[in-house]
PDB file of N, CA and C in Angstrom:
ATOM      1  N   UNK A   1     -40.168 -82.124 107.465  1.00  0.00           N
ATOM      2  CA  UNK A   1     -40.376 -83.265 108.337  1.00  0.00           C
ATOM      3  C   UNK A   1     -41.801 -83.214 108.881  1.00  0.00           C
ATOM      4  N   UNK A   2     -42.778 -84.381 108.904  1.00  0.00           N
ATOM      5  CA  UNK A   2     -44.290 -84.695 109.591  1.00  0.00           C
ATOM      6  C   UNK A   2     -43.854 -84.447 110.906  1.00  0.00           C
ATOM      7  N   UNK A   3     -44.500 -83.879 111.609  1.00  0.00           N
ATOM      8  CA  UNK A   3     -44.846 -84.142 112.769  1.00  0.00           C
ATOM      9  C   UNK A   3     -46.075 -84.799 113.647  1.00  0.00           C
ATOM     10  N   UNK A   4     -45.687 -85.930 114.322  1.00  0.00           N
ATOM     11  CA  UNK A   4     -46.468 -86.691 114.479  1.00  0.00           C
ATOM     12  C   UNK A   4     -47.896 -85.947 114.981  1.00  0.00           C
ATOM     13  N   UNK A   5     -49.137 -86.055 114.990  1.00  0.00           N
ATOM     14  CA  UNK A   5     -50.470 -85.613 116.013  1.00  0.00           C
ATOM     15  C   UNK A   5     -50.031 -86.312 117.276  1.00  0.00           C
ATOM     16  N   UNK A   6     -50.260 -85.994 118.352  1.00  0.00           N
ATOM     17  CA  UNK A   6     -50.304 -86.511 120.052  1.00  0.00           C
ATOM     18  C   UNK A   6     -51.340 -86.318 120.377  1.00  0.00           C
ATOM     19  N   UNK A   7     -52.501 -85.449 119.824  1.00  0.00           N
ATOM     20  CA  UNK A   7     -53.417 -84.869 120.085  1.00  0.00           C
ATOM     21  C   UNK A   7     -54.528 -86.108 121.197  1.00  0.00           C
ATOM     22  N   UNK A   8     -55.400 -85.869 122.032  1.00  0.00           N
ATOM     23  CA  UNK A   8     -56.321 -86.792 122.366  1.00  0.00           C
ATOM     24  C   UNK A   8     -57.587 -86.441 122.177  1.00  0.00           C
ATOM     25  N   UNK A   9     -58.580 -87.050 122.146  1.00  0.00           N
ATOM     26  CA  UNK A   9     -59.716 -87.025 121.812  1.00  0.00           C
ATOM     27  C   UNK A   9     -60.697 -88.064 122.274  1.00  0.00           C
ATOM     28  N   UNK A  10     -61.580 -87.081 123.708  1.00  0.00           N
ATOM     29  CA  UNK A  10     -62.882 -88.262 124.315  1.00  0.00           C
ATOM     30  C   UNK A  10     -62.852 -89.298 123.511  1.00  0.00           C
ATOM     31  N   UNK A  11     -63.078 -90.703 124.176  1.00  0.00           N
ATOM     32  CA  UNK A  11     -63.679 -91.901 123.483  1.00  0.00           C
ATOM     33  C   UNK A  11     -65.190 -91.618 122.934  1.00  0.00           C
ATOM     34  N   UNK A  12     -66.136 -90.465 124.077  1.00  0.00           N
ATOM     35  CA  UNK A  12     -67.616 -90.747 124.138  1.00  0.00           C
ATOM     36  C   UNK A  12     -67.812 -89.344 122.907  1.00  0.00           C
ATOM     37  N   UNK A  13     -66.986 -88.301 123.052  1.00  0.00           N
ATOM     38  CA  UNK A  13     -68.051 -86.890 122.514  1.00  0.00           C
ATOM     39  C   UNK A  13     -66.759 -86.385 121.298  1.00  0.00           C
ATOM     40  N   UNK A  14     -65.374 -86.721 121.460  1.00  0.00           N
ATOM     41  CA  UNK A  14     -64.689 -86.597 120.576  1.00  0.00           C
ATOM     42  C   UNK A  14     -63.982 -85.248 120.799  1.00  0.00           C
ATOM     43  N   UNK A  15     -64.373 -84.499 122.145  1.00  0.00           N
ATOM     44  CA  UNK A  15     -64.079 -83.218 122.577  1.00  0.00           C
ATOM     45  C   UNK A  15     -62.529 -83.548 122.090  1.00  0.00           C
ATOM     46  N   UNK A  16     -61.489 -82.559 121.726  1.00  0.00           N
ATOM     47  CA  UNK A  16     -60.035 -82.499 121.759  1.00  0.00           C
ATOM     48  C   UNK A  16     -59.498 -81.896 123.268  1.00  0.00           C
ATOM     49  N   UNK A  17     -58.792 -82.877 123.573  1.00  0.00           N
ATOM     50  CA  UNK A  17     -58.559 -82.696 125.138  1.00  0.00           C
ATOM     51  C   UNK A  17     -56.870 -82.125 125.192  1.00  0.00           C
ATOM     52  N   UNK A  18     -56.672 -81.634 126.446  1.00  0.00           N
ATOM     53  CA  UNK A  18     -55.778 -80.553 126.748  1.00  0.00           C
ATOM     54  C   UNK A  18     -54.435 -81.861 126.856  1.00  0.00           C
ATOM     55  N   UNK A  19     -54.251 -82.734 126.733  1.00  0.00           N
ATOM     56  CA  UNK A  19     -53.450 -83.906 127.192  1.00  0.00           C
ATOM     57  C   UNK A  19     -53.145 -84.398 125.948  1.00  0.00           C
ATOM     58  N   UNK A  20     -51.644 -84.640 125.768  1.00  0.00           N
ATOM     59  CA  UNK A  20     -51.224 -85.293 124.714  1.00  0.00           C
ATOM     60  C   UNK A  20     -50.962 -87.395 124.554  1.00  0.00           C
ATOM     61  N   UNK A  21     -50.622 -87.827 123.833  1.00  0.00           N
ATOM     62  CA  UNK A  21     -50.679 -89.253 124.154  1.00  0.00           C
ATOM     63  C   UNK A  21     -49.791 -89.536 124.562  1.00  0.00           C
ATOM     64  N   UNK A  22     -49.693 -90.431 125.460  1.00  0.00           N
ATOM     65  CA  UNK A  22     -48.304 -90.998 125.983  1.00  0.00           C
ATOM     66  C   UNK A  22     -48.244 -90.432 127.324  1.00  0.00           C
ATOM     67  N   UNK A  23     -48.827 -89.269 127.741  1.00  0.00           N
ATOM     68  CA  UNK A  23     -48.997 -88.436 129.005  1.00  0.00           C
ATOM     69  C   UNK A  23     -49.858 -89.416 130.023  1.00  0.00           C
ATOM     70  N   UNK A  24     -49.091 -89.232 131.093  1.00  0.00           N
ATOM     71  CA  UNK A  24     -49.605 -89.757 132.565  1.00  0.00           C
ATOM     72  C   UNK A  24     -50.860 -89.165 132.982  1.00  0.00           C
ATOM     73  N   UNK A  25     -51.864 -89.414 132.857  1.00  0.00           N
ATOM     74  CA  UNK A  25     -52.869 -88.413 133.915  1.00  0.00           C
ATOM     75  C   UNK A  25     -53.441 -89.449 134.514  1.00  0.00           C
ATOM     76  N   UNK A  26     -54.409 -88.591 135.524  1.00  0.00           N
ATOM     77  CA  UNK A  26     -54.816 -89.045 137.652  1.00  0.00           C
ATOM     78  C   UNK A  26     -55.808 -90.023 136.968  1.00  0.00           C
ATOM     79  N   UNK A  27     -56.519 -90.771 138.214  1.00  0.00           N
ATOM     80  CA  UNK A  27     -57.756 -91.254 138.095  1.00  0.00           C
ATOM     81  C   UNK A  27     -58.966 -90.906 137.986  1.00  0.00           C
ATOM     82  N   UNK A  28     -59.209 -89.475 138.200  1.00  0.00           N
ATOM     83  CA  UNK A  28     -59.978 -88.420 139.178  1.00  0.00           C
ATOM     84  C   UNK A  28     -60.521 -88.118 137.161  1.00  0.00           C
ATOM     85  N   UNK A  29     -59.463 -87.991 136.253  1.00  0.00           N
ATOM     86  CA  UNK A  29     -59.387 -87.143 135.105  1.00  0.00           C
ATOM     87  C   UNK A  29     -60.191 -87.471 134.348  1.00  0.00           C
ATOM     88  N   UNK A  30     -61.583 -85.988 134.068  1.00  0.00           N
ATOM     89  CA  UNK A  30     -62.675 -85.853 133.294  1.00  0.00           C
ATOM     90  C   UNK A  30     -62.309 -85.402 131.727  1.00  0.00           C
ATOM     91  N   UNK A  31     -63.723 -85.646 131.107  1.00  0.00           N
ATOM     92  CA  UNK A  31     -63.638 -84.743 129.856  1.00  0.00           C
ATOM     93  C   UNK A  31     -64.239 -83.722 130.509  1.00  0.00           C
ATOM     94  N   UNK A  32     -63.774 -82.360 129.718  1.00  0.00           N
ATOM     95  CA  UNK A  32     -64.912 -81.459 130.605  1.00  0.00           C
ATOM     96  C   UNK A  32     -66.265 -81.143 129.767  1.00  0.00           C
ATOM     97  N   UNK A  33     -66.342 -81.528 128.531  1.00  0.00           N
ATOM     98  CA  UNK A  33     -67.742 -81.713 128.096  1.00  0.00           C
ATOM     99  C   UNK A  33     -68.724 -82.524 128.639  1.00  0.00           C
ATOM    100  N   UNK A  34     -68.314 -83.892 128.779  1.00  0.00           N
ATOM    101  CA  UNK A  34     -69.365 -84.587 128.700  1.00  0.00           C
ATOM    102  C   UNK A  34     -68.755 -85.361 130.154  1.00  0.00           C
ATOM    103  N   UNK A  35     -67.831 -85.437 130.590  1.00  0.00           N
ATOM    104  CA  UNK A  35     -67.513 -85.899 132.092  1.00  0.00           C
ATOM    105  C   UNK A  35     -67.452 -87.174 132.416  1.00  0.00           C
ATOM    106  N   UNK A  36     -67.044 -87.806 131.478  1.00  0.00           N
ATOM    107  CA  UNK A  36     -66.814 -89.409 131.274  1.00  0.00           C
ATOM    108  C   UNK A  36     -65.230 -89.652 131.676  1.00  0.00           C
ATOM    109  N   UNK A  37     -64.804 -90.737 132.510  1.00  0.00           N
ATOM    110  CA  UNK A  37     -63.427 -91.111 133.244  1.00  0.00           C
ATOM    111  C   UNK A  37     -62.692 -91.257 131.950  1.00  0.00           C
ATOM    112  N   UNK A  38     -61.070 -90.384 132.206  1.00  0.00           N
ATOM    113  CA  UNK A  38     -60.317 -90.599 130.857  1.00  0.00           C
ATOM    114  C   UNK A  38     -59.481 -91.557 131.162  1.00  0.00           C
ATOM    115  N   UNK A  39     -59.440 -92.145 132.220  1.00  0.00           N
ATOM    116  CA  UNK A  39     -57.944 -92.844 132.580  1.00  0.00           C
ATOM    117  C   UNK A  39     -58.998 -94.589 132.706  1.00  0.00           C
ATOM    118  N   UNK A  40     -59.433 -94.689 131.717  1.00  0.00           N
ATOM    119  CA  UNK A  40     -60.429 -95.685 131.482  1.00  0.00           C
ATOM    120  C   UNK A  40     -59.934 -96.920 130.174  1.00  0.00           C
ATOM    121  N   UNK A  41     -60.141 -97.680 130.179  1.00  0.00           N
ATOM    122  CA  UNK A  41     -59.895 -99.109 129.284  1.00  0.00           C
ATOM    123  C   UNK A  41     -59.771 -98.474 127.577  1.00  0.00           C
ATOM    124  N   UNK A  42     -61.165 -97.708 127.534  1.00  0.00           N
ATOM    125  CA  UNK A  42     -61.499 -97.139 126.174  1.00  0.00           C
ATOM    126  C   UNK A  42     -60.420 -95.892 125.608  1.00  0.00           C
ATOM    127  N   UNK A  43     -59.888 -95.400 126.814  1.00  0.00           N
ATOM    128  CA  UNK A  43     -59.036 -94.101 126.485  1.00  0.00           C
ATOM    129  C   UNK A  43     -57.207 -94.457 126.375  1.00  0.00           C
ATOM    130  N   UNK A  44     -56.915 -96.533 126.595  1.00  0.00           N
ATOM    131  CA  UNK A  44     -55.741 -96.585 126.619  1.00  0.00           C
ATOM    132  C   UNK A  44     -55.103 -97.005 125.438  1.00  0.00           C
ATOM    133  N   UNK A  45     -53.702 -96.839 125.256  1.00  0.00           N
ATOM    134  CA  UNK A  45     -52.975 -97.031 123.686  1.00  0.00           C
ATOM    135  C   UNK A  45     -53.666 -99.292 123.701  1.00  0.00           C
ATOM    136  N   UNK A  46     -53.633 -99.805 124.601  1.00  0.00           N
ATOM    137  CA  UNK A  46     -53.599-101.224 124.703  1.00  0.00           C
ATOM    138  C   UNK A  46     -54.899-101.837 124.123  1.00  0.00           C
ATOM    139  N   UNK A  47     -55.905-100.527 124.601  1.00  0.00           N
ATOM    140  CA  UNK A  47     -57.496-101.034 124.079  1.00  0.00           C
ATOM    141  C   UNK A  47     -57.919-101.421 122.834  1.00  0.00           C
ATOM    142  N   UNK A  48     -58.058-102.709 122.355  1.00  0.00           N
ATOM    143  CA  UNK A  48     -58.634-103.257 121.044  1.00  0.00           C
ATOM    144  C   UNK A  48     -59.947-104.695 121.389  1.00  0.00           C
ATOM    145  N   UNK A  49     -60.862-103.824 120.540  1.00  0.00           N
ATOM    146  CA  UNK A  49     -61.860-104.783 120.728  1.00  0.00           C
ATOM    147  C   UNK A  49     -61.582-105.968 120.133  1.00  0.00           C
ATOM    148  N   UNK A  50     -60.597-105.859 119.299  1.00  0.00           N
ATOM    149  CA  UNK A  50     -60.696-107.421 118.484  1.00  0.00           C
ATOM    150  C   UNK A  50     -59.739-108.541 119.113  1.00  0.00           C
ATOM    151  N   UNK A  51     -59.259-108.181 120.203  1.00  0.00           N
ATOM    152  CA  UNK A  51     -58.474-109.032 120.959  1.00  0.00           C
ATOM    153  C   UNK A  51     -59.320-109.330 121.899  1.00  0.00           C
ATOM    154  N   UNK A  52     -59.050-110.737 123.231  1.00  0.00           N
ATOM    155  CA  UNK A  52     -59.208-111.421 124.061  1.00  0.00           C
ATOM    156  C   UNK A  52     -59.058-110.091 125.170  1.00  0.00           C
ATOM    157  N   UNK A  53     -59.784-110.045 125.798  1.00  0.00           N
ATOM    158  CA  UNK A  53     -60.279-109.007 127.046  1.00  0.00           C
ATOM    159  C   UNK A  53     -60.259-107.448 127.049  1.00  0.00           C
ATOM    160  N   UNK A  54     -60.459-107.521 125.246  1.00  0.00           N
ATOM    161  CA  UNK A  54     -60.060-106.054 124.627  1.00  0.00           C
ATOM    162  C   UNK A  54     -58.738-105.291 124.891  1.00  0.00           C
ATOM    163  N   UNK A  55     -57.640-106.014 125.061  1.00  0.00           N
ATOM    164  CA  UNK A  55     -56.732-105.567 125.616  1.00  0.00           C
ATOM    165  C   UNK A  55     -55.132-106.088 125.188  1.00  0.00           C
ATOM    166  N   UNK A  56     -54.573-105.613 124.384  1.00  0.00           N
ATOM    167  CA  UNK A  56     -53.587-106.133 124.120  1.00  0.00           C
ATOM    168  C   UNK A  56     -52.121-106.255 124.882  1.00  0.00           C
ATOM    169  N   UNK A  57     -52.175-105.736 126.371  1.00  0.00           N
ATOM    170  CA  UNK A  57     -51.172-105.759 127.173  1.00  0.00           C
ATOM    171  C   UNK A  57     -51.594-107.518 127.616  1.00  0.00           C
ATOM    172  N   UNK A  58     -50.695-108.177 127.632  1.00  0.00           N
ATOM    173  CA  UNK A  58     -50.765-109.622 127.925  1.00  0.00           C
ATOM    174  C   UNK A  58     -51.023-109.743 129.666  1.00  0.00           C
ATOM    175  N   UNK A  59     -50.092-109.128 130.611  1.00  0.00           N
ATOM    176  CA  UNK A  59     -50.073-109.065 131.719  1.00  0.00           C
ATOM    177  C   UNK A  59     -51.240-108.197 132.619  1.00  0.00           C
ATOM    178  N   UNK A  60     -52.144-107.183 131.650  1.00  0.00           N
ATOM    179  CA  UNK A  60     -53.005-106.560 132.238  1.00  0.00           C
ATOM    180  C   UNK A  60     -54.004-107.608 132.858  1.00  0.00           C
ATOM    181  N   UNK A  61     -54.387-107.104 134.231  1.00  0.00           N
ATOM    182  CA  UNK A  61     -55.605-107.546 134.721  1.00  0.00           C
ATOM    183  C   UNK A  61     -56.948-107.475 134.166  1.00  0.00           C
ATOM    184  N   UNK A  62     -57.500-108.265 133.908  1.00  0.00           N
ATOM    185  CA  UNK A  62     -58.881-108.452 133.003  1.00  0.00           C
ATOM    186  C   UNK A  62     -60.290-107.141 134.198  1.00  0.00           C
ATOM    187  N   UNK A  63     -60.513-105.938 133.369  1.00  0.00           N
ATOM    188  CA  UNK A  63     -61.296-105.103 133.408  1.00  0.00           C
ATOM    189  C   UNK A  63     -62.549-105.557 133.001  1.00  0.00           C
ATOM    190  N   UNK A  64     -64.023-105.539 133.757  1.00  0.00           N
ATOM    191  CA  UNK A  64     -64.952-105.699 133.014  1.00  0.00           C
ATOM    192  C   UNK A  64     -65.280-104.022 132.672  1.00  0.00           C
ATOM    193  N   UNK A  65     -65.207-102.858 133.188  1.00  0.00           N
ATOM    194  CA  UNK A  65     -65.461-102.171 132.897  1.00  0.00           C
ATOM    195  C   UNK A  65     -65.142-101.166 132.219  1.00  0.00           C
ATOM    196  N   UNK A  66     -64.801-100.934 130.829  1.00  0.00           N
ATOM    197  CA  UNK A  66     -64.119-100.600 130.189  1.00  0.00           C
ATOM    198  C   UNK A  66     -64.166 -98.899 129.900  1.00  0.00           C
ATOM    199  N   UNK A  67     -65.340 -98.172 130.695  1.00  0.00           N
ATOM    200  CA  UNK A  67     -65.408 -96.826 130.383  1.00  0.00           C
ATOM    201  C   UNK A  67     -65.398 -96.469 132.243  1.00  0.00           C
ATOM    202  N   UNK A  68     -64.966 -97.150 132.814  1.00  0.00           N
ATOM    203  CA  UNK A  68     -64.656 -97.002 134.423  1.00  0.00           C
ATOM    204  C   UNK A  68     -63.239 -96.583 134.535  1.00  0.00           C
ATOM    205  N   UNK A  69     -63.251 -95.258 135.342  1.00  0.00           N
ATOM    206  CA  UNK A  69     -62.039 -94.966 135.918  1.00  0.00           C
ATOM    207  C   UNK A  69     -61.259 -96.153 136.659  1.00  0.00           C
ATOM    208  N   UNK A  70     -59.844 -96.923 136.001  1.00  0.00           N
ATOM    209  CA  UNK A  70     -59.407 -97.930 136.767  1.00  0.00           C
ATOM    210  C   UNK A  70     -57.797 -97.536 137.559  1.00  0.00           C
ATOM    211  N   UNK A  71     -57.491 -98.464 137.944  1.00  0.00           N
ATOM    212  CA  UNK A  71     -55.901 -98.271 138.783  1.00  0.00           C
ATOM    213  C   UNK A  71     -54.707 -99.437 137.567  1.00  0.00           C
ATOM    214  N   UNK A  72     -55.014 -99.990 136.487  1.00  0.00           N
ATOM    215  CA  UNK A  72     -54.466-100.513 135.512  1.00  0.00           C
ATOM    216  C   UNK A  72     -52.925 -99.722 135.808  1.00  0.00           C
ATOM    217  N   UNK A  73     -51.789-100.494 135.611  1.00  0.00           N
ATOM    218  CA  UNK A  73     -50.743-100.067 135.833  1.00  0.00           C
ATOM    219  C   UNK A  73     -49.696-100.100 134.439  1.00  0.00           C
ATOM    220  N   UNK A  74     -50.719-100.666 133.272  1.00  0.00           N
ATOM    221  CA  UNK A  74     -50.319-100.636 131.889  1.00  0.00           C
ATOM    222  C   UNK A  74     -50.998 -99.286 131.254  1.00  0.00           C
ATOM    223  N   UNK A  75     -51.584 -98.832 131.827  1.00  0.00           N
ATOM    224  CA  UNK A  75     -52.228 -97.331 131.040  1.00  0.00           C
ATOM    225  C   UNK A  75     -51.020 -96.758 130.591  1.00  0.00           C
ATOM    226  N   UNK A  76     -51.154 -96.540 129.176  1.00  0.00           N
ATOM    227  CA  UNK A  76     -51.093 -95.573 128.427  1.00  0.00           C
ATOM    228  C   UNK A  76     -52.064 -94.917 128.081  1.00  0.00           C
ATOM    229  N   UNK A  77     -52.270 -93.794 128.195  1.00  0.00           N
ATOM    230  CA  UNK A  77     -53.235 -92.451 127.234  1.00  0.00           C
ATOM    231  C   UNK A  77     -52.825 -92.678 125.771  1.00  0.00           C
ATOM    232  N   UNK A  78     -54.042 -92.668 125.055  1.00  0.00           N
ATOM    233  CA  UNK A  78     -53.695 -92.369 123.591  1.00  0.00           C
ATOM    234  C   UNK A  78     -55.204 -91.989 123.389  1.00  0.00           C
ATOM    235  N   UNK A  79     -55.163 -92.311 122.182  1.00  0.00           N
ATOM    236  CA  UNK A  79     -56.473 -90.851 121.863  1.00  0.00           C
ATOM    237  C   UNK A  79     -57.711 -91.944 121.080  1.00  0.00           C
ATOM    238  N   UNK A  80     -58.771 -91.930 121.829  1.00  0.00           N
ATOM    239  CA  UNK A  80     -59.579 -92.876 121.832  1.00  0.00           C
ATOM    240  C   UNK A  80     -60.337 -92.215 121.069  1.00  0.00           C
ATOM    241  N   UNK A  81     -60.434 -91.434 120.469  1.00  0.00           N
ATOM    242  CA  UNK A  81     -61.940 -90.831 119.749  1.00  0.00           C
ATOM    243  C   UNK A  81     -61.597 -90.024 118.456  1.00  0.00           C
ATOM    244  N   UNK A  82     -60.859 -89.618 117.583  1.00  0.00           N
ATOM    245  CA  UNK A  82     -60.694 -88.756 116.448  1.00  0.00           C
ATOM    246  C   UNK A  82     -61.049 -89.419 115.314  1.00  0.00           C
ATOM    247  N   UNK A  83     -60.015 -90.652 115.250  1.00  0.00           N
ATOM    248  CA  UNK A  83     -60.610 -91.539 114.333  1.00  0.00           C
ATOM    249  C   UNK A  83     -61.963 -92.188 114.224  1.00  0.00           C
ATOM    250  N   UNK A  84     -62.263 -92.967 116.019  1.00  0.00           N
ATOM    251  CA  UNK A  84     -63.505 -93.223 115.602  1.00  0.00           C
ATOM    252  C   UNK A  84     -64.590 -92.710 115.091  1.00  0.00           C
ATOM    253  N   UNK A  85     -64.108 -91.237 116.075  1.00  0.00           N
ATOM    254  CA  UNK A  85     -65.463 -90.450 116.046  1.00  0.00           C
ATOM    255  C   UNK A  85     -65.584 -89.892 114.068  1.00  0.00           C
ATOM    256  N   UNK A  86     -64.322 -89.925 113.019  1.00  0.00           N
ATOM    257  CA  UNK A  86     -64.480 -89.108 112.072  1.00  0.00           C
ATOM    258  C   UNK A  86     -65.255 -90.511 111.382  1.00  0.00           C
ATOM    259  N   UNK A  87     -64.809 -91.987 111.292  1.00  0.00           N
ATOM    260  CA  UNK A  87     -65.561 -92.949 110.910  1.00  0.00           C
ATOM    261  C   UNK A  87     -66.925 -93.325 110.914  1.00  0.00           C
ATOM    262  N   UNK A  88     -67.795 -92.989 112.551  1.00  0.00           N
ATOM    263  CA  UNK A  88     -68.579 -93.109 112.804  1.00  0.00           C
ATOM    264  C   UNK A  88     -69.419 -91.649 111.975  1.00  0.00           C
ATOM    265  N   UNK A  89     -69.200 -90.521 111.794  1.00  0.00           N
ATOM    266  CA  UNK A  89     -69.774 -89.347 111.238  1.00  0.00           C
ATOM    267  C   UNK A  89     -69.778 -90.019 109.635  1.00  0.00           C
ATOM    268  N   UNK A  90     -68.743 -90.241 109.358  1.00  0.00           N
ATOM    269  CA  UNK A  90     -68.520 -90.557 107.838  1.00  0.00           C
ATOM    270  C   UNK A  90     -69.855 -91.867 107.632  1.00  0.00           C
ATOM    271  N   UNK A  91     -69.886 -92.478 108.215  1.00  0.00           N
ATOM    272  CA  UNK A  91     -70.792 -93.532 108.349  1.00  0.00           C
ATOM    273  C   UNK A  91     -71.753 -93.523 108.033  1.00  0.00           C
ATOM    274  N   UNK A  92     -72.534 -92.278 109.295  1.00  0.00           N
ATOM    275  CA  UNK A  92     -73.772 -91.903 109.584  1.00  0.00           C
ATOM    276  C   UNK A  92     -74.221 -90.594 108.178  1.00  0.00           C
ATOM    277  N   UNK A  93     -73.115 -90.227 107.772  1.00  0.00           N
ATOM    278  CA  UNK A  93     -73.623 -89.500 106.414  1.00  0.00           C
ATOM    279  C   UNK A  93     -74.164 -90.362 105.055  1.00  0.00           C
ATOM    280  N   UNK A  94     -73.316 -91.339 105.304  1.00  0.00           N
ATOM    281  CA  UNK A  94     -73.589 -92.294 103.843  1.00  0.00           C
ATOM    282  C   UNK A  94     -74.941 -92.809 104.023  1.00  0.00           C
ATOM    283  N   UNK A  95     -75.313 -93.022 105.634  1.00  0.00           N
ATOM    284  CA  UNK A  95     -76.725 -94.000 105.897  1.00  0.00           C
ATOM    285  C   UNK A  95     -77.574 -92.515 105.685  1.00  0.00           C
ATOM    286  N   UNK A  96     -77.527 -91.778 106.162  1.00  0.00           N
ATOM    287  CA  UNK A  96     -78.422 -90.452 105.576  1.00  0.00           C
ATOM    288  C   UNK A  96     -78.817 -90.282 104.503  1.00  0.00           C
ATOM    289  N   UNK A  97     -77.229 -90.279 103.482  1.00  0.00           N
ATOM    290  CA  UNK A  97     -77.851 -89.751 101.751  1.00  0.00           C
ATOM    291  C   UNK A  97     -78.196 -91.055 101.428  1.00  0.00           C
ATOM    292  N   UNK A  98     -78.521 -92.382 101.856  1.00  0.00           N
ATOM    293  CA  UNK A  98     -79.748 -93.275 101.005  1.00  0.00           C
ATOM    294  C   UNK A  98     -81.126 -92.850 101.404  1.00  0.00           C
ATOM    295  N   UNK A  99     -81.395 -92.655 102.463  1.00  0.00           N
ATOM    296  CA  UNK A  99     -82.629 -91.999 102.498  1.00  0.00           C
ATOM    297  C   UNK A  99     -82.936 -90.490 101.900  1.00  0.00           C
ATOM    298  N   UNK A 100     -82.307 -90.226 100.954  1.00  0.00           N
ATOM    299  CA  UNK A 100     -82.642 -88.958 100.656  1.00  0.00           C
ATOM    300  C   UNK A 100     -83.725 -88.691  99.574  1.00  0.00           C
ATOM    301  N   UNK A 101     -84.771 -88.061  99.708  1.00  0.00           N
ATOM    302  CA  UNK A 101     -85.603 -87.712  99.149  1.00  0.00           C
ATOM    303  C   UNK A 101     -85.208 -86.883  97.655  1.00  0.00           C
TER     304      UNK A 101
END
């Protein structure tokens, strides 16, 4: 049987954080690398840029600040950074080897 990943992962540095998804944490709650708010727009299961106020909870209150510690009462934690961050690397390698000498 798979077992699912829960794992989380900074939106900003991709650090793997001590908190699984679906887990409640404070407002107060850092990465401890890089010290960016986790309980933030960018770090929730609801956050999608390709929707209307980046946000796919219908009833959420419209956030302009999306990497700001908020009081959102639809937060879910989910893991804002593994994927992006392996996309964005994968990315930045392909734009590398065209410039390669």
């Amino acid at each position: 049987m798979n077992e699912i990943d829960k794992s989380v992962h900074c939106y900003k540095c991709f650090q793997k954080l001590e908190f699984e998804s679906g887990e409640k944490i404070l407002r107060h709650e850092e990465c401890p690398q890089c010290k960016v708010s986790l309980r933030c727009c960018k770090m929730c299961h609801f956050y999608d840029i390709q929707v209307y106020n980046e946000c796919r909870e219908p009833l959420a209150e419209r956030t302009l600040e999306k990497e700001s510690a908020n009081f959102c009462s639809y937060f879910v934690l989910a893991d804002g950074g593994s994927k992006k961050g392996q996309e964005k690397n994968n990315l930045l390698a392909k734009a590398n080897s065209l410039f390669k000498d």
